[in-house]
Structure formats: structure tokens, C-alpha cells
PDB file of N, CA and C in Angstrom:
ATOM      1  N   UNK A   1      -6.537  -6.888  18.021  1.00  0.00           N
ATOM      2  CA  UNK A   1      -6.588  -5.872  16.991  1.00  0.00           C
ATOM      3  C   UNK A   1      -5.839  -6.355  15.756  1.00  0.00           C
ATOM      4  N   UNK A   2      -6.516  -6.474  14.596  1.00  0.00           N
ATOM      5  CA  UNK A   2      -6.087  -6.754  13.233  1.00  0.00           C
ATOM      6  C   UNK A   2      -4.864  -5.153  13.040  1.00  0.00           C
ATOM      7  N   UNK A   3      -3.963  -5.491  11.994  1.00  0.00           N
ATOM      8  CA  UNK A   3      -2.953  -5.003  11.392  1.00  0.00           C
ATOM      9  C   UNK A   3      -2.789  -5.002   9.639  1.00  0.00           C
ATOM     10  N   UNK A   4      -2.534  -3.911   9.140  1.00  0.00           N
ATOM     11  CA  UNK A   4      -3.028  -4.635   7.551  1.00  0.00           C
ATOM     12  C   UNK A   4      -2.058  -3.738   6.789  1.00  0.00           C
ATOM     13  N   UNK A   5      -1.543  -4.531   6.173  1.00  0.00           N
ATOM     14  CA  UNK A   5      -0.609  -4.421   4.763  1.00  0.00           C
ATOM     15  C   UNK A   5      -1.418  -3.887   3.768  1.00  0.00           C
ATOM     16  N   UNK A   6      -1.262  -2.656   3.062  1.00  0.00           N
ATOM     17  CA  UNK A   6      -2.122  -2.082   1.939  1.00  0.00           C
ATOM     18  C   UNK A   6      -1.562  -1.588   0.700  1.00  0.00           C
ATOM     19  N   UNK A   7      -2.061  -1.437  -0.142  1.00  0.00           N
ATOM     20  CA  UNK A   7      -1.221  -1.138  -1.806  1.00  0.00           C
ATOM     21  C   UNK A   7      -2.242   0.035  -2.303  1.00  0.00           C
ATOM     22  N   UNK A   8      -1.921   1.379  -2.024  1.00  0.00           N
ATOM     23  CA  UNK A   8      -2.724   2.582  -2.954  1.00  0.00           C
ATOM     24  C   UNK A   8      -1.691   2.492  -4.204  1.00  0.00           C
ATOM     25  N   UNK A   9      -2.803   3.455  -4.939  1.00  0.00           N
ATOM     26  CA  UNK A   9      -2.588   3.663  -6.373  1.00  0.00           C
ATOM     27  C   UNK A   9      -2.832   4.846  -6.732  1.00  0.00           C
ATOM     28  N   UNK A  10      -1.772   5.303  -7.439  1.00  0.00           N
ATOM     29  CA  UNK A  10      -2.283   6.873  -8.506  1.00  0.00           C
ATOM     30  C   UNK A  10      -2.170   6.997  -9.607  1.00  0.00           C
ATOM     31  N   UNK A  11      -3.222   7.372 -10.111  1.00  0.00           N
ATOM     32  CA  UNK A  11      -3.467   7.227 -11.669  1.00  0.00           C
ATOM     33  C   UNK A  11      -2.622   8.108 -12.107  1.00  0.00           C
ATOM     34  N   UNK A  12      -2.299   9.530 -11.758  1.00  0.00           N
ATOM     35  CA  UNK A  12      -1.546  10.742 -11.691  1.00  0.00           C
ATOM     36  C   UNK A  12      -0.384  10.476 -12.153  1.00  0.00           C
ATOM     37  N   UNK A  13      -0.105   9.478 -11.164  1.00  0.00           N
ATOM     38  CA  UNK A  13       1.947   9.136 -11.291  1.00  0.00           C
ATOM     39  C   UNK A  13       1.603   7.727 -11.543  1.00  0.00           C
ATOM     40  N   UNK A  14       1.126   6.847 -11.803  1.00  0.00           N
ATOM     41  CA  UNK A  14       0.777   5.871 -12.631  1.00  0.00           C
ATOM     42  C   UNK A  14       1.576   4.712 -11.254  1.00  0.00           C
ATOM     43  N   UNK A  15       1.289   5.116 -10.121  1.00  0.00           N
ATOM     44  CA  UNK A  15       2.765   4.125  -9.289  1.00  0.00           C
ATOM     45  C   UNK A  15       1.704   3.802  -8.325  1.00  0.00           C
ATOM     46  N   UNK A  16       2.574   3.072  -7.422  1.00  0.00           N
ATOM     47  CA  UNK A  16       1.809   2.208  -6.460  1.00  0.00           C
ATOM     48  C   UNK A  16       2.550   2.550  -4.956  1.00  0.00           C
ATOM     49  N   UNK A  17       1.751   2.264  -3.821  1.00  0.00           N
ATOM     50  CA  UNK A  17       2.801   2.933  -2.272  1.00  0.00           C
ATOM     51  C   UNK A  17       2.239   1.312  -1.772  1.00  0.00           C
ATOM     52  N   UNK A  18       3.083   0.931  -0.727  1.00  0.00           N
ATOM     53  CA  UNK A  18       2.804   0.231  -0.157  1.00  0.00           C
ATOM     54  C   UNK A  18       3.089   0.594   0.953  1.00  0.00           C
ATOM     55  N   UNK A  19       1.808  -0.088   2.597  1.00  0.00           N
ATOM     56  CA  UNK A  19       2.569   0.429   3.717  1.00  0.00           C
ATOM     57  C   UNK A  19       1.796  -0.441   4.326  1.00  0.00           C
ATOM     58  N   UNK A  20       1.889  -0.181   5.779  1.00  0.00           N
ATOM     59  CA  UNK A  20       0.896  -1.086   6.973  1.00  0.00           C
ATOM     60  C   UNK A  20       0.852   0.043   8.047  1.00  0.00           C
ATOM     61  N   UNK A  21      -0.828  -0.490   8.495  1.00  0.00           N
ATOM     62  CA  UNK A  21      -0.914   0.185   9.567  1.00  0.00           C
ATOM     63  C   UNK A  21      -2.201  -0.721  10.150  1.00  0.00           C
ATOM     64  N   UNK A  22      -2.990   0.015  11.115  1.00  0.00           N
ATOM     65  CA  UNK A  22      -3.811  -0.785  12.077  1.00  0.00           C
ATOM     66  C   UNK A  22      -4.955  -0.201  11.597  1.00  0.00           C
ATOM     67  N   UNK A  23      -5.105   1.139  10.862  1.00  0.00           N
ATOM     68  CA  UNK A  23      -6.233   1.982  10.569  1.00  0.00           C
ATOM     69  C   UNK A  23      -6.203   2.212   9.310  1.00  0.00           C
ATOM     70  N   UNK A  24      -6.186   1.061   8.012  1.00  0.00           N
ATOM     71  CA  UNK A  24      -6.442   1.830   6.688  1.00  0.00           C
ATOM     72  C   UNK A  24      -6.791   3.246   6.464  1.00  0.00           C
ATOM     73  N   UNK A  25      -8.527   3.357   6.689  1.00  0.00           N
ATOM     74  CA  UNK A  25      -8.728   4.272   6.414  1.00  0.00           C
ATOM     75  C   UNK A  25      -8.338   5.775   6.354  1.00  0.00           C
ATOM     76  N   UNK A  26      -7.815   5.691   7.933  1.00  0.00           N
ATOM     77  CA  UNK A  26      -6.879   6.908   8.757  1.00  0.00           C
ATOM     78  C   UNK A  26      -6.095   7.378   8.193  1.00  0.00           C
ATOM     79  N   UNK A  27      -5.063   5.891   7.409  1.00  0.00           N
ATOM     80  CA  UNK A  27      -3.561   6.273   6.960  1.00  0.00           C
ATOM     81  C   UNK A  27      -4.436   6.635   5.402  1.00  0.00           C
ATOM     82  N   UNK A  28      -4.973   6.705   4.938  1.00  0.00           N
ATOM     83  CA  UNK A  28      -4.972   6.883   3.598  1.00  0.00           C
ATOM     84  C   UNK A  28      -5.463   8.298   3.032  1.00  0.00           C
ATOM     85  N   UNK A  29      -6.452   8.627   4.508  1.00  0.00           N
ATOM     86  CA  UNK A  29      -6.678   9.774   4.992  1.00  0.00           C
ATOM     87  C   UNK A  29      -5.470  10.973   4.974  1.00  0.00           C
ATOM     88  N   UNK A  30      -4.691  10.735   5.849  1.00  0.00           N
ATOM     89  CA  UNK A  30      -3.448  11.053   5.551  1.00  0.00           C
ATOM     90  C   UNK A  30      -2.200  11.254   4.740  1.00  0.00           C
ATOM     91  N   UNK A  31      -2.553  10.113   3.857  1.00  0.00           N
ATOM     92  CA  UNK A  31      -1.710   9.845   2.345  1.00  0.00           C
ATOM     93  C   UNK A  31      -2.493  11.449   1.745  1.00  0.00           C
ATOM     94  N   UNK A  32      -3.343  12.136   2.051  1.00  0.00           N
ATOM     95  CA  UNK A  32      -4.266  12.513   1.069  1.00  0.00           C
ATOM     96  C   UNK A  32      -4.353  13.916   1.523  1.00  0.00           C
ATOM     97  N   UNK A  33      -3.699  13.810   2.252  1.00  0.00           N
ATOM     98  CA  UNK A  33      -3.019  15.581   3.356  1.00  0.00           C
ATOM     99  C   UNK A  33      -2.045  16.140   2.585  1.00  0.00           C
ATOM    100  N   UNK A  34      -2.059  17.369   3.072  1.00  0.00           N
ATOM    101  CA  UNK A  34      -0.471  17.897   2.378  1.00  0.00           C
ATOM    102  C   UNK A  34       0.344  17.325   3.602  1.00  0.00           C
ATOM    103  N   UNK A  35       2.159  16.991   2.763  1.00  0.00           N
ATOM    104  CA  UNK A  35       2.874  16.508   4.233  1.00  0.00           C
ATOM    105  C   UNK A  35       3.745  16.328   3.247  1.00  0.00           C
ATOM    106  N   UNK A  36       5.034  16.175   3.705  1.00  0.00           N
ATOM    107  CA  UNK A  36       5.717  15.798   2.832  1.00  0.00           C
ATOM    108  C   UNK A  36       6.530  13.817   3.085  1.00  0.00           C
ATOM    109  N   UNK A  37       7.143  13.583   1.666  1.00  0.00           N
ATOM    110  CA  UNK A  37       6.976  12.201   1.346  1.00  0.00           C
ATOM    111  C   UNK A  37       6.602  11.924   0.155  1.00  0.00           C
ATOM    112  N   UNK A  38       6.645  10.651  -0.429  1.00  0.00           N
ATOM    113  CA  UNK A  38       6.256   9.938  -1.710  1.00  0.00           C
ATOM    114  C   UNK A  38       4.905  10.326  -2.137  1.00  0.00           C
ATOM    115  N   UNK A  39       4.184  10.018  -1.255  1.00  0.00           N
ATOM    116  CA  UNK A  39       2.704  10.327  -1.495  1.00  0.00           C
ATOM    117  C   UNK A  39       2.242  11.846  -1.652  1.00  0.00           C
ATOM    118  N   UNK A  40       2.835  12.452  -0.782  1.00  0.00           N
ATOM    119  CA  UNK A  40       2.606  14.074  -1.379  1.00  0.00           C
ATOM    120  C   UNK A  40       2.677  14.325  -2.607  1.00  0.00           C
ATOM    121  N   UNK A  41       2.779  13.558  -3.458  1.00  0.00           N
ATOM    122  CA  UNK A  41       3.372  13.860  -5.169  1.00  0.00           C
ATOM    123  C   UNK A  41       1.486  13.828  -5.658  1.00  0.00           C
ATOM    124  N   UNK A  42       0.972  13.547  -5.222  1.00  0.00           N
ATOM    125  CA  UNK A  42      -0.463  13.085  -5.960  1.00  0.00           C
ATOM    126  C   UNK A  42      -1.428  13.428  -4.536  1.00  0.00           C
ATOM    127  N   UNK A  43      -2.566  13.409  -4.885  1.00  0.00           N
ATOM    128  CA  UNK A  43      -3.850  13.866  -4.549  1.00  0.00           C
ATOM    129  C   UNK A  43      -4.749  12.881  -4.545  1.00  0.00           C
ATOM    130  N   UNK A  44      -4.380  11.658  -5.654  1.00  0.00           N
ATOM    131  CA  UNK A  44      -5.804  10.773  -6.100  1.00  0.00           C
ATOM    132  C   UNK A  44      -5.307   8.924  -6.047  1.00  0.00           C
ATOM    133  N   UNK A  45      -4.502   9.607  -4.303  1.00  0.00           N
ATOM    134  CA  UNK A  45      -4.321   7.690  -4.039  1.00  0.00           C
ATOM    135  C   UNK A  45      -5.888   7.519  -4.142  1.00  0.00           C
ATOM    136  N   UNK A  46      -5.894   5.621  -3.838  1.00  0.00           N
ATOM    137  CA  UNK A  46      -7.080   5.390  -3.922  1.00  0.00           C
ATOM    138  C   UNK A  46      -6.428   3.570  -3.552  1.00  0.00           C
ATOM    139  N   UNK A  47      -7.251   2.932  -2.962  1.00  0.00           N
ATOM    140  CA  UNK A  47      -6.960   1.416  -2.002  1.00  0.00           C
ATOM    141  C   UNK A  47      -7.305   0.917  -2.810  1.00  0.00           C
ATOM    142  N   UNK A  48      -6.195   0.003  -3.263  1.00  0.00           N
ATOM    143  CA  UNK A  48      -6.835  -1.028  -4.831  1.00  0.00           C
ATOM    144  C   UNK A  48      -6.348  -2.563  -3.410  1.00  0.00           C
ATOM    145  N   UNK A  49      -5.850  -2.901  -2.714  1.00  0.00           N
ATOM    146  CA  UNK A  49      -4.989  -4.000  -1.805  1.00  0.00           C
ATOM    147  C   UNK A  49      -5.233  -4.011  -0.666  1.00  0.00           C
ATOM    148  N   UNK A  50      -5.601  -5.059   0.184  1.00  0.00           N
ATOM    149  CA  UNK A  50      -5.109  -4.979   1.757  1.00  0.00           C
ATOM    150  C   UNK A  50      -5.144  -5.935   2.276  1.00  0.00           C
ATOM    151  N   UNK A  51      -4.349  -6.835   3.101  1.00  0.00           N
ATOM    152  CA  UNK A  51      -4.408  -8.095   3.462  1.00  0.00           C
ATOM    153  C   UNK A  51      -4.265  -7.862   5.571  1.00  0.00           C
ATOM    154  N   UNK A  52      -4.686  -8.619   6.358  1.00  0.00           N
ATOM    155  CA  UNK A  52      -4.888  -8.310   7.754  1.00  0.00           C
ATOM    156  C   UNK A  52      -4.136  -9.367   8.114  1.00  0.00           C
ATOM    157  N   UNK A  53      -3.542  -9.382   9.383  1.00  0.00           N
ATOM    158  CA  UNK A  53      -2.594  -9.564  10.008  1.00  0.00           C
ATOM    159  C   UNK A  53      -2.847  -9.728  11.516  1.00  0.00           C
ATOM    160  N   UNK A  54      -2.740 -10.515  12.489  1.00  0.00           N
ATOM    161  CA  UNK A  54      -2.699 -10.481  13.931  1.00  0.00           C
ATOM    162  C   UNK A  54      -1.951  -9.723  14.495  1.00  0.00           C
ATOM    163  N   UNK A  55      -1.005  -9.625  14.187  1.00  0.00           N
ATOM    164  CA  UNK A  55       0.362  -8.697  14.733  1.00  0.00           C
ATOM    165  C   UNK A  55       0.968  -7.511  13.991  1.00  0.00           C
ATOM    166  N   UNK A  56       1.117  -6.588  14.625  1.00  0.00           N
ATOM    167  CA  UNK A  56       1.984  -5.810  13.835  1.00  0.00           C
ATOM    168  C   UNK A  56       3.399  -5.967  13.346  1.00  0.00           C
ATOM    169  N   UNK A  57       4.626  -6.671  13.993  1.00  0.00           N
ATOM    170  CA  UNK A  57       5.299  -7.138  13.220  1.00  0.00           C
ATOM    171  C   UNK A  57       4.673  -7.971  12.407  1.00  0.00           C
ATOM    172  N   UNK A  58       3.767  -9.193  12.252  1.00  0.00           N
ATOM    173  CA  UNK A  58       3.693  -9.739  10.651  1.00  0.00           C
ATOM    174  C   UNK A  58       3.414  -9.043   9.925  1.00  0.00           C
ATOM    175  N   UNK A  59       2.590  -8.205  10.021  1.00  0.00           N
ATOM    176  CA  UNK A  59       2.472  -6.939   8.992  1.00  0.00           C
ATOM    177  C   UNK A  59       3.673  -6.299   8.198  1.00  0.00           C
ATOM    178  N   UNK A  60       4.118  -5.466   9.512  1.00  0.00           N
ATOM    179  CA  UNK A  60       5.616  -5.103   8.949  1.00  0.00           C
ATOM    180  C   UNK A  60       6.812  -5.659   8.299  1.00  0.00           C
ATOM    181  N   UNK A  61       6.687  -7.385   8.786  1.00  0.00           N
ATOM    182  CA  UNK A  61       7.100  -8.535   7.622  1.00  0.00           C
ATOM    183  C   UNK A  61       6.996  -8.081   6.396  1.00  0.00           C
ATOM    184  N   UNK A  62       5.344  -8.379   6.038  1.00  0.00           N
ATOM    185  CA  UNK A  62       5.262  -8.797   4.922  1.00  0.00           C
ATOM    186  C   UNK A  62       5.238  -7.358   4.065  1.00  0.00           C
ATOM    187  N   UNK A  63       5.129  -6.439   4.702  1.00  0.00           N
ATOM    188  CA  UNK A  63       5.170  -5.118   3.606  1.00  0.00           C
ATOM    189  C   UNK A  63       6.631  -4.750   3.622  1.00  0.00           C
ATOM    190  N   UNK A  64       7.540  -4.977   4.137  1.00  0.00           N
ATOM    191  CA  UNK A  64       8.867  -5.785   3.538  1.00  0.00           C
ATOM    192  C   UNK A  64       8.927  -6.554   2.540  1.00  0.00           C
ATOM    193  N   UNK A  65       8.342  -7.606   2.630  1.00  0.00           N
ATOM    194  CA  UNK A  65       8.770  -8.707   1.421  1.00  0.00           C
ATOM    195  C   UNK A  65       8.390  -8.210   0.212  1.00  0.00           C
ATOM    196  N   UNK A  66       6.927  -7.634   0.078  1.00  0.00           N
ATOM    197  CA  UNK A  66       6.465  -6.677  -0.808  1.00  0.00           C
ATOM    198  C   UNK A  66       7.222  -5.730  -1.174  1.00  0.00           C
ATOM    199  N   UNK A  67       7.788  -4.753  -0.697  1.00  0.00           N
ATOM    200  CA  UNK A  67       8.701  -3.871  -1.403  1.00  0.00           C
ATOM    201  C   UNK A  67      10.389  -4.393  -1.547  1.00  0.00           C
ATOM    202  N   UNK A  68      10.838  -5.566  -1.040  1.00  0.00           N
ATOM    203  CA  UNK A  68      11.878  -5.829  -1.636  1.00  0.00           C
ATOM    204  C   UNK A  68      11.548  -6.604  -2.912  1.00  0.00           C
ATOM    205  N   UNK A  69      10.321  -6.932  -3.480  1.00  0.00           N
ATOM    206  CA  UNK A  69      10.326  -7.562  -4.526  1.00  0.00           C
ATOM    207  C   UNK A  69      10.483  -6.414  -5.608  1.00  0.00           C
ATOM    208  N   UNK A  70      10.332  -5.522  -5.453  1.00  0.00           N
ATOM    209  CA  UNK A  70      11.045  -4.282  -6.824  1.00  0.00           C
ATOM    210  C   UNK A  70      10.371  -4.622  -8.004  1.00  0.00           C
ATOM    211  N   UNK A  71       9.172  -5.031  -7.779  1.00  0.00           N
ATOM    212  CA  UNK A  71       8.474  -5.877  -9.059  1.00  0.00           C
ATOM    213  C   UNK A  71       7.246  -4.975  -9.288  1.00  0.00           C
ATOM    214  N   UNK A  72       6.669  -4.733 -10.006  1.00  0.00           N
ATOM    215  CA  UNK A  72       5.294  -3.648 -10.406  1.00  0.00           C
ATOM    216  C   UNK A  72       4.747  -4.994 -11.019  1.00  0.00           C
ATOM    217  N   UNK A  73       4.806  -5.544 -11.522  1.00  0.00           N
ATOM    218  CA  UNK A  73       4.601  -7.508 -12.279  1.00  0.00           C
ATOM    219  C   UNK A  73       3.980  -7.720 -11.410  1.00  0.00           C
ATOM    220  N   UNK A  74       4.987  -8.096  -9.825  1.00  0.00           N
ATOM    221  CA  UNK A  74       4.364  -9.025  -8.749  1.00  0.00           C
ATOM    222  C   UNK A  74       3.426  -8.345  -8.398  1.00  0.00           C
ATOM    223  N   UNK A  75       3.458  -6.879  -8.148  1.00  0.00           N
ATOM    224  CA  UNK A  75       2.151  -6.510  -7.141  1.00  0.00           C
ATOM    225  C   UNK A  75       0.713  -6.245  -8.263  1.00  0.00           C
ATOM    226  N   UNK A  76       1.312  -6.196  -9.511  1.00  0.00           N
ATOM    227  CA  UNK A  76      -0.239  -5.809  -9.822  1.00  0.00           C
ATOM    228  C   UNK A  76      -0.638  -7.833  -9.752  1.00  0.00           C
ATOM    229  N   UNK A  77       0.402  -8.834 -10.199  1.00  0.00           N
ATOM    230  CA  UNK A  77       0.036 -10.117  -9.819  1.00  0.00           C
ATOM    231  C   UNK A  77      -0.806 -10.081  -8.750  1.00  0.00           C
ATOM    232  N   UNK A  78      -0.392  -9.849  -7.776  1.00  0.00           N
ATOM    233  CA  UNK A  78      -1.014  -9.674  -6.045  1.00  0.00           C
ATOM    234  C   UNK A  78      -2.340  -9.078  -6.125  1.00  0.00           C
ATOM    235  N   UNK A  79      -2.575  -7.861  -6.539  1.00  0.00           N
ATOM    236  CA  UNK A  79      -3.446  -7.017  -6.503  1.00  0.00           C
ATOM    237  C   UNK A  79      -4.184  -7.807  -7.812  1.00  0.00           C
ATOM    238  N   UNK A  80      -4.015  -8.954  -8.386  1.00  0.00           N
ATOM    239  CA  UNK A  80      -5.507  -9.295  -9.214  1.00  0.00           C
ATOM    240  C   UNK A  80      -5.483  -8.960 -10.930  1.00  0.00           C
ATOM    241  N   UNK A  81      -4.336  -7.640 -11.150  1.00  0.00           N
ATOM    242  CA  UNK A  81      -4.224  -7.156 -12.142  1.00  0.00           C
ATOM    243  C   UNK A  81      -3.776  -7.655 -13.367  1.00  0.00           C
ATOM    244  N   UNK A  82      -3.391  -8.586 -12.907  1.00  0.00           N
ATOM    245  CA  UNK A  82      -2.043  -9.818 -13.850  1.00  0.00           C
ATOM    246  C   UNK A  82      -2.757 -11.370 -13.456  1.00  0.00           C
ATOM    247  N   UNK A  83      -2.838 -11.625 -14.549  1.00  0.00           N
ATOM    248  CA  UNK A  83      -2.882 -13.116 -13.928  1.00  0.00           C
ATOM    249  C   UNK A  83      -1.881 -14.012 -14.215  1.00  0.00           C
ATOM    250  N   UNK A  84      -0.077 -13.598 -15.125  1.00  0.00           N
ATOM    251  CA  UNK A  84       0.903 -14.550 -15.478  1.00  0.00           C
ATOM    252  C   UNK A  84       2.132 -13.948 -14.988  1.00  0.00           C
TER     253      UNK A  84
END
């Protein structure tokens, strides 16, 4: 079973979530619930990212390394948005 690191986006709050799970779709599904959390702030995530993984710790690695970079630069870099 693949594992996948993902980057939604809201135009709303102009910000980005990063997370991992085994079921994109499911979790984004969910991003999109009432609940409370970061994502409850908006209505209109939407999957701009996602990279797959063998394991769930590498996953959980790397969506670590991703949010300790504190960078909106690096990830729109990542995500295609930036090219410098």
C-alpha cells in the first residue's frame, strides 16, 4: 500500500496545509467537513501536490521536512509554482 505526502490550497486564506495519509481523497474529503483545526478556516481546499511513498513513516518523514522548511518559496518551488 502506497502512502502520500499532499499540499492543499485555499484561495480564501491564500495558505497552504500540508499532511500525509494513505487515502488522499478521503483526507481531503474531510479537510472539507466541519471539524475543528487549521483547515476548518476555509471550505475551498483543493490538491494542487502529492508525492507517494512505500511506507508510512517515509511519508511522515518527509511531510516533516516540508513543514520545517517554514518556506511558502520552497513549497510553491515544490508544487511547480516558482521556478527560482
Amino acid at each position: 500500500m502506497e502512502y502520500y505526502v499532499y499540499i492543499l490550497y485555499s484561495e480564501l486564506l491564500d495558505k497552504y496545509y500540508i499532511g500525509s495519509s494513505k487515502d488522499v481523497q478521503d483526507r481531503l474529503e474531510r479537510h472539507l467537513q466541519n471539524h475543528k483545526g487549521f483547515t476548518s478556516r476555509a471550505k475551498d481546499w483543493c490538491l494542487v501536490y502529492k508525492e507517494a511513498y512505500i511506507s508510512k513513516l517515509e511519508a511522515m518523514a518527509r511531510e516533516r521536512q516540508i513543514k520545517n522548511w517554514k518556506s511558502r518559496k520552497k513549497v510553491e518551488h515544490l508544487i511547480g509554482l516558482r521556478t527560482n
